[in-house]
C-alpha atoms as a PDB file:
ATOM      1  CA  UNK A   1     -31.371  -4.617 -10.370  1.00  0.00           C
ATOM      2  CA  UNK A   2     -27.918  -3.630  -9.750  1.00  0.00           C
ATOM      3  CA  UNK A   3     -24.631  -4.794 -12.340  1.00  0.00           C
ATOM      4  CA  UNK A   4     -23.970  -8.243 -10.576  1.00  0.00           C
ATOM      5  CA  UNK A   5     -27.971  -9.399 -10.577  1.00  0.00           C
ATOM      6  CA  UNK A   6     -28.816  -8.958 -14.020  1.00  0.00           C
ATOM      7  CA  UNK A   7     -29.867 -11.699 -14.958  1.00  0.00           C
ATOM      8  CA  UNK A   8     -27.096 -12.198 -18.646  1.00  0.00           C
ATOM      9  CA  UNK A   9     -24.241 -10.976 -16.489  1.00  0.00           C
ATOM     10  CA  UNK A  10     -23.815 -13.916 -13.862  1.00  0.00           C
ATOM     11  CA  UNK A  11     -26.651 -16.583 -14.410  1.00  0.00           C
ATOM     12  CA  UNK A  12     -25.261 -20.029 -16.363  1.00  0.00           C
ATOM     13  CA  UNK A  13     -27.565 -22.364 -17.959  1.00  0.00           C
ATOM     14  CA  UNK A  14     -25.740 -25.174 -16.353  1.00  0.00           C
ATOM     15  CA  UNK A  15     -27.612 -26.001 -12.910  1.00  0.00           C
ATOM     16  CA  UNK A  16     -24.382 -27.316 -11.437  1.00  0.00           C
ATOM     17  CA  UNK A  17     -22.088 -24.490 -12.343  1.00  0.00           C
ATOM     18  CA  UNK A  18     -21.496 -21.591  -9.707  1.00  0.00           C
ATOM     19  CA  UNK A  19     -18.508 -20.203 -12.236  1.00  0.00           C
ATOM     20  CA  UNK A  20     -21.148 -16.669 -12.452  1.00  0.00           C
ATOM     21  CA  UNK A  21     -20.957 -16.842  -7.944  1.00  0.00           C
ATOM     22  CA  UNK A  22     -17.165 -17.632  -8.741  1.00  0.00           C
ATOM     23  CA  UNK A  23     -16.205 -14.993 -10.791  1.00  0.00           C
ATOM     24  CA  UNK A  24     -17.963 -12.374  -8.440  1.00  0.00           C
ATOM     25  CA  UNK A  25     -15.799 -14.143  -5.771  1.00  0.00           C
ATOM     26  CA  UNK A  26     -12.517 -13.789  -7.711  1.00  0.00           C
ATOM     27  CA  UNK A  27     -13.468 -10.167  -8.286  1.00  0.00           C
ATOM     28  CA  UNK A  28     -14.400  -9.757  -5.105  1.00  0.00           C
ATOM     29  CA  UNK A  29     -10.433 -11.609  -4.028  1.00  0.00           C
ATOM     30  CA  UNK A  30      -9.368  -9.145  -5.950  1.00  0.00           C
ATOM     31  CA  UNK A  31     -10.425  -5.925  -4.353  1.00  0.00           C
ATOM     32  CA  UNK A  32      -9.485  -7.073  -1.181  1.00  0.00           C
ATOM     33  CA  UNK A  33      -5.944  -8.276  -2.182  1.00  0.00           C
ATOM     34  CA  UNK A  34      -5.133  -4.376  -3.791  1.00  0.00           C
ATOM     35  CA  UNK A  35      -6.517  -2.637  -0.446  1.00  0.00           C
ATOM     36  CA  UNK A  36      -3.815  -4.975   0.727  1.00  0.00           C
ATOM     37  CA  UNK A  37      -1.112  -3.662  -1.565  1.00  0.00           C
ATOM     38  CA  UNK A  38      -2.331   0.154  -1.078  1.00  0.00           C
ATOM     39  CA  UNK A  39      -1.935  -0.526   2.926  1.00  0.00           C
ATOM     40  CA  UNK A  40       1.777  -2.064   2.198  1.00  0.00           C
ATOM     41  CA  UNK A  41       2.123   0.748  -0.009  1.00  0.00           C
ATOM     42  CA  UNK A  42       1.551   3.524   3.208  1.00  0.00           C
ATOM     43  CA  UNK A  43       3.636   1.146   5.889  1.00  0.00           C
ATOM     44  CA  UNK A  44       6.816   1.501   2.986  1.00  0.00           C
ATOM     45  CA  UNK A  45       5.746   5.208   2.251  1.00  0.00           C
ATOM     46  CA  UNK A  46       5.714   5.596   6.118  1.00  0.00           C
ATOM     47  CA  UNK A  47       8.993   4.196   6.771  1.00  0.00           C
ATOM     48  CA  UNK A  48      10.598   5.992   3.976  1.00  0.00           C
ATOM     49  CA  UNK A  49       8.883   9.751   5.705  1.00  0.00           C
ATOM     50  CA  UNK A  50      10.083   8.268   8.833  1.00  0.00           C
ATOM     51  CA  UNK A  51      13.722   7.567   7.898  1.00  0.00           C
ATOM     52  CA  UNK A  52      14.000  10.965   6.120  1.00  0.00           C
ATOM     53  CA  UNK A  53      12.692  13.037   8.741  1.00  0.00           C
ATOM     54  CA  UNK A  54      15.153  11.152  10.933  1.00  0.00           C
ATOM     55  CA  UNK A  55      17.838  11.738   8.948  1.00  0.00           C
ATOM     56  CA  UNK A  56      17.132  15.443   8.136  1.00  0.00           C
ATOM     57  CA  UNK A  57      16.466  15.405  11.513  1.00  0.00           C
ATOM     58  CA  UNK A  58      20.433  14.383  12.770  1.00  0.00           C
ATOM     59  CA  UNK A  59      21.411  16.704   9.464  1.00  0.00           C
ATOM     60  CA  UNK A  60      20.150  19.422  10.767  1.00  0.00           C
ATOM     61  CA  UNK A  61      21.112  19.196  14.781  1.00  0.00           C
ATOM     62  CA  UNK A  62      24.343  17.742  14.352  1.00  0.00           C
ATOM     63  CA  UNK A  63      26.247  18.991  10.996  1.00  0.00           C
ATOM     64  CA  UNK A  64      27.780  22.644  11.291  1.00  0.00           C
ATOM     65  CA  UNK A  65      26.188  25.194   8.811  1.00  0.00           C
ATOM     66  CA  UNK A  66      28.038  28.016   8.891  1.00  0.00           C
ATOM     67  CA  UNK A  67      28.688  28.682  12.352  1.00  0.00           C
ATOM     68  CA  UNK A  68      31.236  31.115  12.547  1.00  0.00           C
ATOM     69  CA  UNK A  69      29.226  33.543  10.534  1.00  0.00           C
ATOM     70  CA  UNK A  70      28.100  37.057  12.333  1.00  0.00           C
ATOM     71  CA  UNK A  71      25.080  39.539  12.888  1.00  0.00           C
ATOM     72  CA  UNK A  72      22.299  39.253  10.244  1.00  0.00           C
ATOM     73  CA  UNK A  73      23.372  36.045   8.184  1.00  0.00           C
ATOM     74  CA  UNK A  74      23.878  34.207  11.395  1.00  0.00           C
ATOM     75  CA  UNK A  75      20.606  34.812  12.144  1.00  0.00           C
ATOM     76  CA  UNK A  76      19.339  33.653   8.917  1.00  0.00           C
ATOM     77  CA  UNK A  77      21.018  30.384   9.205  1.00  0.00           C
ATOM     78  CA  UNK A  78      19.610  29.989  12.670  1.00  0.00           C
ATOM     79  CA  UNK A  79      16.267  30.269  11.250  1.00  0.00           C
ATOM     80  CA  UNK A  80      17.294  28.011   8.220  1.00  0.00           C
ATOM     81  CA  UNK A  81      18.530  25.187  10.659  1.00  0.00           C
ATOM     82  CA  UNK A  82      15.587  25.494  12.919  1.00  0.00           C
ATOM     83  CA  UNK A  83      13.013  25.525   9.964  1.00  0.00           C
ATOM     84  CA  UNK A  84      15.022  22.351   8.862  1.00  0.00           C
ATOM     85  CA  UNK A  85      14.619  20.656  11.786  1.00  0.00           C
ATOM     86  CA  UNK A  86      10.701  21.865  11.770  1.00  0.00           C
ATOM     87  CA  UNK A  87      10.705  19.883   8.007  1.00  0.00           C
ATOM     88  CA  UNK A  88      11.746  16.755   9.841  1.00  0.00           C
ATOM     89  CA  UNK A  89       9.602  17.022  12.445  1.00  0.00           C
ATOM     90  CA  UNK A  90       6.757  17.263   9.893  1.00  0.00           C
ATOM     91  CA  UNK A  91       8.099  14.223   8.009  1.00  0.00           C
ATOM     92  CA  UNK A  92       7.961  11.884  10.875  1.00  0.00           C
ATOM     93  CA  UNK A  93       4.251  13.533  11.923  1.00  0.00           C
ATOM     94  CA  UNK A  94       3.584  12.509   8.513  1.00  0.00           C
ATOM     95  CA  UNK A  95       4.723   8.901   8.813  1.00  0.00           C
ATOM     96  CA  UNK A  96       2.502   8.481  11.712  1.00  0.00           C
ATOM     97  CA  UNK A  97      -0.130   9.923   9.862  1.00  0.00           C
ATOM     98  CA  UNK A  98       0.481   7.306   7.304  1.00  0.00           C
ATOM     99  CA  UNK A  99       0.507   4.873   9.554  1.00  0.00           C
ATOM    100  CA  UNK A 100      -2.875   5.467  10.652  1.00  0.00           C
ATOM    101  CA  UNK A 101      -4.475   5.269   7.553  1.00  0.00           C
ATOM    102  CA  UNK A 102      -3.415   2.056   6.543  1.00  0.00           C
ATOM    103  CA  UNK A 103      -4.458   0.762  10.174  1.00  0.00           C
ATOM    104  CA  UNK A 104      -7.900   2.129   9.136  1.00  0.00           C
ATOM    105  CA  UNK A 105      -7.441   0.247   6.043  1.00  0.00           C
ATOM    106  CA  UNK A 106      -6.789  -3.055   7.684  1.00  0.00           C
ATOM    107  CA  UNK A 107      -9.597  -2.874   9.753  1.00  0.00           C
ATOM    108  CA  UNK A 108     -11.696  -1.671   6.828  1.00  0.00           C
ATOM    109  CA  UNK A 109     -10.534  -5.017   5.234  1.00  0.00           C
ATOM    110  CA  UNK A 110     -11.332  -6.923   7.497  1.00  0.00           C
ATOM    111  CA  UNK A 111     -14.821  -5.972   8.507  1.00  0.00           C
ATOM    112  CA  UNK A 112     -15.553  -6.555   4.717  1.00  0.00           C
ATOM    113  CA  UNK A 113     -14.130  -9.949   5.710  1.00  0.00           C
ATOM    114  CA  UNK A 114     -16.153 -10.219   8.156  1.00  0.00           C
ATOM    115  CA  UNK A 115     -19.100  -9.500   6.199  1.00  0.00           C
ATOM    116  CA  UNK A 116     -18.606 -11.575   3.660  1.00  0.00           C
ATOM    117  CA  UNK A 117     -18.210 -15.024   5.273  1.00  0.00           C
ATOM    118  CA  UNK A 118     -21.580 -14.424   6.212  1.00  0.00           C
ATOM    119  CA  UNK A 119     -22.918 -14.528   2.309  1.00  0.00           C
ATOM    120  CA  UNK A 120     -19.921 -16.939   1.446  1.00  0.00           C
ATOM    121  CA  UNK A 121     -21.446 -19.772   4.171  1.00  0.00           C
ATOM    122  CA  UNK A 122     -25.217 -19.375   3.224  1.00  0.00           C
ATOM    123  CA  UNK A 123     -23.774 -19.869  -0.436  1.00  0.00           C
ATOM    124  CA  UNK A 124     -21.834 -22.585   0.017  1.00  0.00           C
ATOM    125  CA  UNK A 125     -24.565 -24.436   1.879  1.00  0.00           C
ATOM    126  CA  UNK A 126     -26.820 -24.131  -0.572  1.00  0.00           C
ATOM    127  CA  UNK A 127     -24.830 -25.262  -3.394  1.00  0.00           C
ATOM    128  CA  UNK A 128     -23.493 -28.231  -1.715  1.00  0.00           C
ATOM    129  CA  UNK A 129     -27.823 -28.975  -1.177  1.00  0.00           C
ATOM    130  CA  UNK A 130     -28.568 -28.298  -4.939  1.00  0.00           C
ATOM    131  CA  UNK A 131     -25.358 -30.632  -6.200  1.00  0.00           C
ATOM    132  CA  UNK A 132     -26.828 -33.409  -3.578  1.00  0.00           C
ATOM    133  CA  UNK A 133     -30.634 -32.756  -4.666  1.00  0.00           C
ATOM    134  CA  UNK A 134     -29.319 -32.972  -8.523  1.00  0.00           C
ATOM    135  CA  UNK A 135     -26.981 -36.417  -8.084  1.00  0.00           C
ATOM    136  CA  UNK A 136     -30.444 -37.760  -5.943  1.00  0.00           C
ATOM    137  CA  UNK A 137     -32.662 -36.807  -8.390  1.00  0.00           C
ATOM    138  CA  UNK A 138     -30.595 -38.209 -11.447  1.00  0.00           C
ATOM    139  CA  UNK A 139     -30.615 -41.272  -9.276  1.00  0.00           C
ATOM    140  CA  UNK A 140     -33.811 -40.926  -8.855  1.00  0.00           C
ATOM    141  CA  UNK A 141     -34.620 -40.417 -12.907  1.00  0.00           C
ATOM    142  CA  UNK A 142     -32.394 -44.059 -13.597  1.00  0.00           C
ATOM    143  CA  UNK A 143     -33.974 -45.685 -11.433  1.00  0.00           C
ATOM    144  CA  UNK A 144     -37.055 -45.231 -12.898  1.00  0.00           C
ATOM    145  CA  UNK A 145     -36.371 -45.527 -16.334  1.00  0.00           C
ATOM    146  CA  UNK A 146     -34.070 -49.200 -15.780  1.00  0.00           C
ATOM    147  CA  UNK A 147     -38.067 -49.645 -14.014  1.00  0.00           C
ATOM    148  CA  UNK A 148     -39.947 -48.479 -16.763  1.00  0.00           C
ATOM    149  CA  UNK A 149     -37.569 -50.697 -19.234  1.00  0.00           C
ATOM    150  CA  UNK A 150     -37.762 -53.967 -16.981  1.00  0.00           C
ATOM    151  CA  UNK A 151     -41.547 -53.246 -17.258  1.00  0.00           C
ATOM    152  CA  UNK A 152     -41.757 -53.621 -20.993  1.00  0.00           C
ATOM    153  CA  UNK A 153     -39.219 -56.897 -21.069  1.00  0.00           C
ATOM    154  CA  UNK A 154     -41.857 -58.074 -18.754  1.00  0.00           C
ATOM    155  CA  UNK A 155     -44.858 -56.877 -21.235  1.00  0.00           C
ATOM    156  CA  UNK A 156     -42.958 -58.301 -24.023  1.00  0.00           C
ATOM    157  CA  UNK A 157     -42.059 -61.925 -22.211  1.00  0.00           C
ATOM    158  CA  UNK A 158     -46.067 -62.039 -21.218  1.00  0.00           C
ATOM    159  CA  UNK A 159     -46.980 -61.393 -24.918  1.00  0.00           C
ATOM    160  CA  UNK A 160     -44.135 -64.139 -26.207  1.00  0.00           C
ATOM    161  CA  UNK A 161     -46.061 -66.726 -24.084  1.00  0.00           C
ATOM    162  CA  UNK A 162     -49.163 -66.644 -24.759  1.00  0.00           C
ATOM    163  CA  UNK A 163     -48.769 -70.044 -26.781  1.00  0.00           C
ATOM    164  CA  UNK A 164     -47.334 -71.475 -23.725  1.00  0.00           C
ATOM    165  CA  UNK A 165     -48.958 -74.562 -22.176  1.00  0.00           C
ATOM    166  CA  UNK A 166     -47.240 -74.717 -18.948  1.00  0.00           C
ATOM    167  CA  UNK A 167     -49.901 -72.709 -16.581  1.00  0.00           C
ATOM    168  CA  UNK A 168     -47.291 -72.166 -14.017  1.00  0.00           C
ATOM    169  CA  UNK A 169     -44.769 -69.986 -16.556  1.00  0.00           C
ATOM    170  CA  UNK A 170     -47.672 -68.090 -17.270  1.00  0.00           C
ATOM    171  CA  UNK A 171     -48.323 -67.143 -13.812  1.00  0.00           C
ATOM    172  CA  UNK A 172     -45.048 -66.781 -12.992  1.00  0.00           C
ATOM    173  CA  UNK A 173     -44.612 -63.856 -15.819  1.00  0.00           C
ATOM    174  CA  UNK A 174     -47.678 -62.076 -14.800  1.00  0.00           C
ATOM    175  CA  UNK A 175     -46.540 -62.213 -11.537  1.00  0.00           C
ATOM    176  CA  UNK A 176     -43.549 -60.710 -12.619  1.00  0.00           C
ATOM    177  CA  UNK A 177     -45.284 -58.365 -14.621  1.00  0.00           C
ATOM    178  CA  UNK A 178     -47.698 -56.997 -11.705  1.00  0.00           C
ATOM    179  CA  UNK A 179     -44.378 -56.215  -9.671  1.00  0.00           C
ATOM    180  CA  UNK A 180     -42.194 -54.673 -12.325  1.00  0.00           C
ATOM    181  CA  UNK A 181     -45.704 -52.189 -13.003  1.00  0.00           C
ATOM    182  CA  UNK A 182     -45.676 -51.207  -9.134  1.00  0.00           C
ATOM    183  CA  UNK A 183     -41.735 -50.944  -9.331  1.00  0.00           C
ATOM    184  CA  UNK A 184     -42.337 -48.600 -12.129  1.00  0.00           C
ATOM    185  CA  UNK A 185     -45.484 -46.580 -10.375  1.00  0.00           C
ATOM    186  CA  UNK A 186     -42.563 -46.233  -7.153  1.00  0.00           C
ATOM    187  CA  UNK A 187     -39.474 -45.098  -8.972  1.00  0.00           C
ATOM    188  CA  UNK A 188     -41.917 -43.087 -10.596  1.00  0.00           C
ATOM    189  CA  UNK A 189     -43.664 -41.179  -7.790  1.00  0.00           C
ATOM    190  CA  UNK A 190     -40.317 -41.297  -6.204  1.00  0.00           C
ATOM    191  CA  UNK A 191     -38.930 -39.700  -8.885  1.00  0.00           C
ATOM    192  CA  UNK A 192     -41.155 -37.220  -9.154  1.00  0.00           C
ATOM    193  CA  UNK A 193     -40.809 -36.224  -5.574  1.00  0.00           C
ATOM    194  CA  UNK A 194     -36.896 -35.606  -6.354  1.00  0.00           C
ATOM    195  CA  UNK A 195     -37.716 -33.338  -8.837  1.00  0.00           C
ATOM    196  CA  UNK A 196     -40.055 -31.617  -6.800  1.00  0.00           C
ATOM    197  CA  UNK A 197     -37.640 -31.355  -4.237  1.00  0.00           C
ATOM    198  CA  UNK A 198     -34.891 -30.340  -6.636  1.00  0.00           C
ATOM    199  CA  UNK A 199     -36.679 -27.302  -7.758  1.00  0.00           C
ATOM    200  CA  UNK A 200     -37.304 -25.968  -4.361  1.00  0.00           C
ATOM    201  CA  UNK A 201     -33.571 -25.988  -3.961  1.00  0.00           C
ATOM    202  CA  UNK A 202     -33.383 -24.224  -7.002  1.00  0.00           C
ATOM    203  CA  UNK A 203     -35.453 -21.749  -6.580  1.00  0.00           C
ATOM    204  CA  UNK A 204     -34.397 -21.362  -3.259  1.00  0.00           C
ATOM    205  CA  UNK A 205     -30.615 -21.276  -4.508  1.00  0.00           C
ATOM    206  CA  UNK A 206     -32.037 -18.469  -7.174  1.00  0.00           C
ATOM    207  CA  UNK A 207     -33.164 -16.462  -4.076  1.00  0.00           C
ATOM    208  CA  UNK A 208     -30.178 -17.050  -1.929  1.00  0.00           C
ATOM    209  CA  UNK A 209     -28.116 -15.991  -5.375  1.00  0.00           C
ATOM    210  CA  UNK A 210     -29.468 -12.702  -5.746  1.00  0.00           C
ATOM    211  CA  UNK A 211     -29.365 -12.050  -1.990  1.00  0.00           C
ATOM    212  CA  UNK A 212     -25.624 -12.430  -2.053  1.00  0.00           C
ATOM    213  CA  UNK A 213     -25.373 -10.498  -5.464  1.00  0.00           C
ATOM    214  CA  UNK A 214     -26.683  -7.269  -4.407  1.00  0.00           C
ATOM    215  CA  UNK A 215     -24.958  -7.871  -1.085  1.00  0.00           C
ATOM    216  CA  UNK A 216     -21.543  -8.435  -3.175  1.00  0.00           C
ATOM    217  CA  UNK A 217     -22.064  -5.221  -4.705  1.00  0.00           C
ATOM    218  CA  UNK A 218     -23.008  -2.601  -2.060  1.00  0.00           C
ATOM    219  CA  UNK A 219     -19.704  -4.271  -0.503  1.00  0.00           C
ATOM    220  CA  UNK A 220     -17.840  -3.623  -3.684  1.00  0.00           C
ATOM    221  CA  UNK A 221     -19.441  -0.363  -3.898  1.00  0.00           C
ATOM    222  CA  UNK A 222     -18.306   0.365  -0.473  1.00  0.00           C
ATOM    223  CA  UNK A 223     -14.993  -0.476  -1.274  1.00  0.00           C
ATOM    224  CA  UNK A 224     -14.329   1.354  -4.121  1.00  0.00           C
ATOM    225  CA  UNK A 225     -15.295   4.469  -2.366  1.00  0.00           C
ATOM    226  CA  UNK A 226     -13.292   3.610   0.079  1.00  0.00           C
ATOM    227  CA  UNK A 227     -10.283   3.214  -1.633  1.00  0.00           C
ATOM    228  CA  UNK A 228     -11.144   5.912  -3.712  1.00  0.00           C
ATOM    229  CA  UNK A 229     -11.474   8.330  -0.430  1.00  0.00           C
ATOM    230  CA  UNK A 230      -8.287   6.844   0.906  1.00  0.00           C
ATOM    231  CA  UNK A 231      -6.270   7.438  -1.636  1.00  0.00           C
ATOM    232  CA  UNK A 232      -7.580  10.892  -2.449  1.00  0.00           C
ATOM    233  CA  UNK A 233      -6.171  11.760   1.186  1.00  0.00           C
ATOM    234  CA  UNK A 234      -3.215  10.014   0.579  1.00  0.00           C
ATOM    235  CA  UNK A 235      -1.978  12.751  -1.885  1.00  0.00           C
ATOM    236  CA  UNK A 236      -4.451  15.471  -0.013  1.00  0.00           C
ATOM    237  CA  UNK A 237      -1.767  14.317   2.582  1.00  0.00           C
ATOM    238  CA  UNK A 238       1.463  14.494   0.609  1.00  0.00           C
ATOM    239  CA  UNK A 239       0.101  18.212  -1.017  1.00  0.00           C
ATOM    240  CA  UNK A 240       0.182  19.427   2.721  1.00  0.00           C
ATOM    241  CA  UNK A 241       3.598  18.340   3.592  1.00  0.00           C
ATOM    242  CA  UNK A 242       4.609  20.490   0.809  1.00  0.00           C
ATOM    243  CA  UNK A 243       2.918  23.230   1.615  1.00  0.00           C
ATOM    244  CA  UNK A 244       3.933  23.108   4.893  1.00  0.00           C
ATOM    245  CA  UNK A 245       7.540  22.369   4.158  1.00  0.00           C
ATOM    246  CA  UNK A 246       7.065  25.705   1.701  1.00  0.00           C
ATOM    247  CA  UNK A 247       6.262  27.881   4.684  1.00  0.00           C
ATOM    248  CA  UNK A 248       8.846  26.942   6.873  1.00  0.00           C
ATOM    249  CA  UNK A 249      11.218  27.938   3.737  1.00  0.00           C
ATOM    250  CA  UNK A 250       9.381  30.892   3.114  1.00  0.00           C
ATOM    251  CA  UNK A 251      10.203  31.977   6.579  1.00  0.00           C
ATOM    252  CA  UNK A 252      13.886  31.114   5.815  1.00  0.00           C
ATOM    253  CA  UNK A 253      13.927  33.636   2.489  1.00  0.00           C
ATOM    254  CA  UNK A 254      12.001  36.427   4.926  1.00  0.00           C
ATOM    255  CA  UNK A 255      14.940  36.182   7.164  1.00  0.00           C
ATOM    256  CA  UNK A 256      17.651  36.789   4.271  1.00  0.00           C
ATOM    257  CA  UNK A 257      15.924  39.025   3.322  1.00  0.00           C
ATOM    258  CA  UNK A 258      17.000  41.177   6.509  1.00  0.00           C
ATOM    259  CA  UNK A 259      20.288  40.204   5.839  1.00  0.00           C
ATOM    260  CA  UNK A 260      22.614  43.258   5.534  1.00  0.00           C
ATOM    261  CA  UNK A 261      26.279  43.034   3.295  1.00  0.00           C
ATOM    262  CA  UNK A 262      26.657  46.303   4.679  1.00  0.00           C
ATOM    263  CA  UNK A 263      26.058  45.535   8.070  1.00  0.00           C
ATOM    264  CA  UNK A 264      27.416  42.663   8.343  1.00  0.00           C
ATOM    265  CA  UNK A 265      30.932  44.077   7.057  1.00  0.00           C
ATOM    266  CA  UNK A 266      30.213  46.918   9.920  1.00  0.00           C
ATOM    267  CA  UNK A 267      29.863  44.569  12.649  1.00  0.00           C
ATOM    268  CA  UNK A 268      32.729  43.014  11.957  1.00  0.00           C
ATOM    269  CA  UNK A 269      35.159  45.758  11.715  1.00  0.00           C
ATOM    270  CA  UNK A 270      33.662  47.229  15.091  1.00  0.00           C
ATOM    271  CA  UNK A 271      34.174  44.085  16.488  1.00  0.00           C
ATOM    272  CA  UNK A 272      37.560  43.143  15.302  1.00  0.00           C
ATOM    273  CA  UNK A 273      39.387  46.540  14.647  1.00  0.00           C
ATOM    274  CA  UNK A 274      42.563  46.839  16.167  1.00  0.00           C
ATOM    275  CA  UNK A 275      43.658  50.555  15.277  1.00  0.00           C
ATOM    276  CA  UNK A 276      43.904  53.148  12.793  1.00  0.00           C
ATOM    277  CA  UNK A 277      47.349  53.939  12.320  1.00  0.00           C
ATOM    278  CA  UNK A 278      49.716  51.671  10.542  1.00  0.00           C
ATOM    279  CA  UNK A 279      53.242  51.055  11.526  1.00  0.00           C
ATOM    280  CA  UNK A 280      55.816  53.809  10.368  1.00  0.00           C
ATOM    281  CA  UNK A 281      58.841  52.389   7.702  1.00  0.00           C
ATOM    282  CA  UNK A 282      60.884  50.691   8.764  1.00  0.00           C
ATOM    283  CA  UNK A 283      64.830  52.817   8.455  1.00  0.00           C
ATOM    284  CA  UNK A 284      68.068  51.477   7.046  1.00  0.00           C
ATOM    285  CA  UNK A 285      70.426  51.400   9.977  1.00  0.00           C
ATOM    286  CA  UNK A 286      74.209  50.827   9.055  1.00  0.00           C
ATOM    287  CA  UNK A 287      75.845  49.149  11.161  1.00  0.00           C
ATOM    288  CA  UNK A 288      79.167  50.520  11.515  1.00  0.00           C
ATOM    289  CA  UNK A 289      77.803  53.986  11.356  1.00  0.00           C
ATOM    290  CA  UNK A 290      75.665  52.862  14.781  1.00  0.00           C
ATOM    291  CA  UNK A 291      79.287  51.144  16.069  1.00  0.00           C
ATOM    292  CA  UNK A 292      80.935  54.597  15.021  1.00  0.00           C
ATOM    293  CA  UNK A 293      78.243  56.466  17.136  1.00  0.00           C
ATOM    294  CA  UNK A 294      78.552  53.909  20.023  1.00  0.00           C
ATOM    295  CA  UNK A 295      83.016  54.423  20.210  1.00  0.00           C
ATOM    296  CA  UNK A 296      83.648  56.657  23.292  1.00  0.00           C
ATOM    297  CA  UNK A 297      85.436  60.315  22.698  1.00  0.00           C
ATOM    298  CA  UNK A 298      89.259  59.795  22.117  1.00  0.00           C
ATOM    299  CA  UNK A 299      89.390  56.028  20.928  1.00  0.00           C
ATOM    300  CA  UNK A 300      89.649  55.839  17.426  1.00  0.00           C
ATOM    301  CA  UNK A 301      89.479  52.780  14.867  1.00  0.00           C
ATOM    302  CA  UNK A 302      91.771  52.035  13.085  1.00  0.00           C
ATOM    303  CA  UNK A 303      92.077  53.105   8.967  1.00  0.00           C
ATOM    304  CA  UNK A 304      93.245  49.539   7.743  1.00  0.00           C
ATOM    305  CA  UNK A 305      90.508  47.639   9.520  1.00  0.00           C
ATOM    306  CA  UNK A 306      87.683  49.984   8.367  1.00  0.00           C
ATOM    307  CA  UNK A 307      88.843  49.619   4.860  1.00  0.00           C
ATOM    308  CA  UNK A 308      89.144  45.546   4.842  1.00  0.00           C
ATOM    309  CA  UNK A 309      85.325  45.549   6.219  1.00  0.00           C
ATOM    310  CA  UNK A 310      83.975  47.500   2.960  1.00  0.00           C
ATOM    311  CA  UNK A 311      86.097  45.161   1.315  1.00  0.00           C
ATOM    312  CA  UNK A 312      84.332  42.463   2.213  1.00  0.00           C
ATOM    313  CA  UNK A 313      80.980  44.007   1.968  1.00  0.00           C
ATOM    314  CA  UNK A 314      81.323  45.066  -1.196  1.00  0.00           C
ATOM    315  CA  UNK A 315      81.995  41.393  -2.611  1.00  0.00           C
ATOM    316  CA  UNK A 316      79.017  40.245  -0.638  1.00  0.00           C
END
């Protein structure tokens, strides 16, 4: 037999107690309520890829990245900014993807569900019958022992008057005596039938227990594969993104890698250059000696003003 039907694991001496059907139940609760949490657990992951992917998304399409730069490292950032915006893309693909698995573990959820209301209802019927059975045939066992004991007050009260005179007491008690026998041979029979009965039920509860057992645990073998499988993919899942995201970045370091100091420099100056001579000096001119030059032939200055001027210059 499997774990749950040997017979020390889940059996209780106790006719009336199910706690051995309860416990698998609980256990059973239990697996069901942390495939729960794991499919909360993708919907947040999910949200959180989604919400990054949309943000690196806007990051990359929207923010300037060096965009004045020229020739080979502005090519290098246009790969960088496009293999961003491939990341993001992948991020959101992978918060669909995540999306999809906890869908299939919803539904995986509840066919188990599904499956196990089945058991659950045959169960519960048939522990409801074996608690009614028990309370009729515990009835069934008072009954006739109050009969048995009313029997041998009768015995005793037929005994006690046998010195009696009165004919008509006499009768009366062995009257009484005759009916309290058959009372007893009833509750007896009747009795017997209840336990009868009541082992039918229990052996037909036995049966019905194991059934649901060894159904209980291929479901809860099922399920821990499942989970198992699920959240081996999960991270299968979250390895790829990685890898993927690695590519794209590998294609970014390719592409500086063709980046050229030289080259750029080059481009620039051929692009840019506005000559290759410099301006000459630029000469002292004295003023008065370009006045002097400019005074027509035959007008001279005069000797007092020239000399004031250098005066004045001379305490500037």
């Amino acid at each position: 037999g499997g774990l749950f039907i040997h017979i020390p694991n889940f059996w209780f001496a106790d006719i009336l107690s199910t706690i051995g059907y309860d416990n698998i139940i609980q256990h059973l609760n239990n697996g069901r309520k942390n495939c729960k949490e794991f499919e909360d657990f993708l919907k947040e992951r999910a949200a959180i890829e989604e919400r990054y992917g949309k943000d690196l998304l806007s990051l990359s399409r929207k923010k300037p990245c060096g965009q004045s730069e020229i020739n080979t490292l502005k090519r290098a950032l246009e790969v960088f900014k496009q293999q961003v915006d491939n990341v993001a893309q992948c991020h959101i693909q992978l918060a669909q993807s995540l999306r999809e698995e906890a869908k299939k573990m919803e539904e995986f959820r509840e066919k188990q569900k599904l499956q196990r209301k089945k058991t659950e209802l045959v169960m519960d019927a048939i522990h409801k019958q074996k608690s009614l059975q028990f309370k009729k045939t515990m009835d069934a066992k008072k009954n006739y022992e109050q009969k048995c004991r009313d029997k041998d007050e009768a015995e005793q009260a037929v005994n006690r008057s046998a010195n009696l005179v009165n004919p008509k007491q006499q009768e009366k008690l062995f009257v009484k005596l005759a009916t309290s026998k058959t009372a007893v041979e009833d509750s007896d029979k009747a009795y017997m039938l209840h336990i009868s009965t009541l082992d039918k039920v229990r052996e037909e509860w036995q049966s019905e227990h194991i059934k649901a057992c060894e159904a209980f645990e291929a479901q809860e073998c099922e399920r821990i594969n499942f989970f198992r499988n699920a959240l081996w993919l999960h991270v299968n899942q979250l390895s790829q993104q990685c890898v993927t995201s690695d590519e794209m970045y590998e294609q970014v370091r390719k592409s500086l890698e063709m980046c050229s100091i030289q080259k750029d420099i080059e481009y620039f100056v051929n692009q840019r250059k506005t000559g290759q001579i410099p301006p000459a000096p630029i000469m002292y001119e004295n003023f008065y000696s370009s006045q002097k030059n400019a005074v027509p032939a035959g007008k001279a200055t005069g000797p007092n003003l020239a000399r004031s001027c250098l005066y004045f210059l001379f305490y500037l």
